[in-house]
Protein backbone atom coordinates (compact mmCIF):
# COMPACT_ATOMS: atom_id res chain seq x y z
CA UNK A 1 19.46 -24.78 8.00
CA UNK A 2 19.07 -20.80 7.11
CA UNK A 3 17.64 -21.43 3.91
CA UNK A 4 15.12 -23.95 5.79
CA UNK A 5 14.30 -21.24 8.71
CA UNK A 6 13.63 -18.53 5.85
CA UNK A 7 11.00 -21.00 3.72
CA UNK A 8 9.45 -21.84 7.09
CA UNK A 9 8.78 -17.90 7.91
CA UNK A 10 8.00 -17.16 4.44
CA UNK A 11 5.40 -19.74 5.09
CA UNK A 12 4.26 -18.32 8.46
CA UNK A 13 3.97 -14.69 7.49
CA UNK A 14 1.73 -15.67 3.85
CA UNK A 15 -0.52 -17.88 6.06
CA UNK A 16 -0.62 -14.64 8.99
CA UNK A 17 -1.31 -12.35 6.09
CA UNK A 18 -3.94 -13.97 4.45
CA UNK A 19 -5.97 -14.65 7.41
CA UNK A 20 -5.29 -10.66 8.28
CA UNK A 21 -6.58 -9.92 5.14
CA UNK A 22 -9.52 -12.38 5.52
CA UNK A 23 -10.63 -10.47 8.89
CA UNK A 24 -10.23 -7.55 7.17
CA UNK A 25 -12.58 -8.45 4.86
CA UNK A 26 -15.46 -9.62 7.89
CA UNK A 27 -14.65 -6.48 9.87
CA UNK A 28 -15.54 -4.20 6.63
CA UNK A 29 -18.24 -6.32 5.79
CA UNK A 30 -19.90 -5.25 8.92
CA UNK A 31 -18.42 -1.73 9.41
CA UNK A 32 -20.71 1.46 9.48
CA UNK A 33 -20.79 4.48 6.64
CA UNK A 34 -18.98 6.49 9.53
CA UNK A 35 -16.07 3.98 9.93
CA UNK A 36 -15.39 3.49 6.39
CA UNK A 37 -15.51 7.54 5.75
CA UNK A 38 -12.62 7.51 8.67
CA UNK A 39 -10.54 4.68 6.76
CA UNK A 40 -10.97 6.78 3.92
CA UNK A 41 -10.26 10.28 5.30
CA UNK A 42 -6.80 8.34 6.86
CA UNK A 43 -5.86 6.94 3.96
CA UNK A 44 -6.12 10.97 2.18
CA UNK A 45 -3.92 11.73 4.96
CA UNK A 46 -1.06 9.10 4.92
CA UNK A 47 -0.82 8.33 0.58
CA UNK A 48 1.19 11.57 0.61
CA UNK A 49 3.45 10.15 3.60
CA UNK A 50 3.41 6.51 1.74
CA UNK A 51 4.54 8.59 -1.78
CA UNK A 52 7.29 10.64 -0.24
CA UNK A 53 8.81 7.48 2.05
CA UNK A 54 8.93 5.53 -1.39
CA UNK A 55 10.59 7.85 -3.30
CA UNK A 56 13.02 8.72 -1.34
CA UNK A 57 16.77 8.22 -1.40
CA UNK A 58 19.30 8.53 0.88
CA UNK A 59 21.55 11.44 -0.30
CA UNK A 60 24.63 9.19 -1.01
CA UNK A 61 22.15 7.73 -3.84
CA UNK A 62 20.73 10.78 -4.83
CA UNK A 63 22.76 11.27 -7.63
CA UNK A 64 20.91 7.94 -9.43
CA UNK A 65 17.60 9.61 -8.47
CA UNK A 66 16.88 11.11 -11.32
CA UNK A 67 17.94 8.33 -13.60
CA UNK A 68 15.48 5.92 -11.70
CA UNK A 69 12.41 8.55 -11.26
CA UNK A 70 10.66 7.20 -14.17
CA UNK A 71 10.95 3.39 -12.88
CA UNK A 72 10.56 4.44 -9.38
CA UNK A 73 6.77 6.97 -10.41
CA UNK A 74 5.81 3.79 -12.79
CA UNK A 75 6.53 0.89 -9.71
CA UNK A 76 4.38 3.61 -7.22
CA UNK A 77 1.74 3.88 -9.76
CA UNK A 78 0.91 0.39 -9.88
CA UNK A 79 1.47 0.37 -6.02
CA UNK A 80 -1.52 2.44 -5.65
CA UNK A 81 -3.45 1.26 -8.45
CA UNK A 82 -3.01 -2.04 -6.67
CA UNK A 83 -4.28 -0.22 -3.47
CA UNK A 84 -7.61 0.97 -5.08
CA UNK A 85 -8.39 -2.23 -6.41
CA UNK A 86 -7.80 -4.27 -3.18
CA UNK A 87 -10.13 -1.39 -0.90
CA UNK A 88 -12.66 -1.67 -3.69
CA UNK A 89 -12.35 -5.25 -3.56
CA UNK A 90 -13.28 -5.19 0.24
CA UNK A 91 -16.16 -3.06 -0.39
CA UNK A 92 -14.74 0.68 0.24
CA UNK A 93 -15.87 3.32 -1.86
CA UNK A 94 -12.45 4.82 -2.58
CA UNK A 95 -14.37 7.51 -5.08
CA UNK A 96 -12.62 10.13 -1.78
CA UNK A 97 -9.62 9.31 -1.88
CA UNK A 98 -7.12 11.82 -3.73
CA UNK A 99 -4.47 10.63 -5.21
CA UNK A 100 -1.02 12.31 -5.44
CA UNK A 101 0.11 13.91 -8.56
CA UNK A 102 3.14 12.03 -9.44
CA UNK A 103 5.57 13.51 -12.30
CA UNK A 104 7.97 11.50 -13.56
């Protein structure tokens, strides 16, 4: 019964986040130069926020930190390679957005 409750909301949540990113898509489609230079100007603001939540550790891991920093910069890399090519995909000129420095 769990295992058939988890397929069903696995179901659920790919069909609610493909039609999310489907509106996405119309709302961009028809947003102004100003609204797009405000996604972009939030996004400049938060990518440092998104880098430090994912690589952090709680300090009871810490001590494997350093072992997994070059997996953990690599995964984030693609991460927000990933992230360019979906807003560029939806028609945002991402050319703004700065992108952390990440040392491995």
């Amino acid at each position: 019964m769990l295992e058939d409750m988890c397929n069903r909301l696995a179901v659920d949540d790919g069909i609610h986040h493909a039609s999310g990113m489907a509106y996405e898509r119309v709302l961009l489609e028809h947003a102004d130069k100003k609204t797009k230079d405000r996604l972009i100007k939030a996004g400049n603001q938060l990518l440092p926020v998104f880098v430090q939540h994912e690589l952090w550790r709680p300090r009871e891991r810490a001590w494997i930190g350093s072992a997994m920093r070059t997996a953990d910069v690599a995964r984030l890399r693609q991460e927000i390679e990933n992230g360019v090519r979906m807003a560029q995909s939806l028609g945002l000129d991402v050319s703004g957005i700065e992108l952390p420095r990440l040392a491995a």
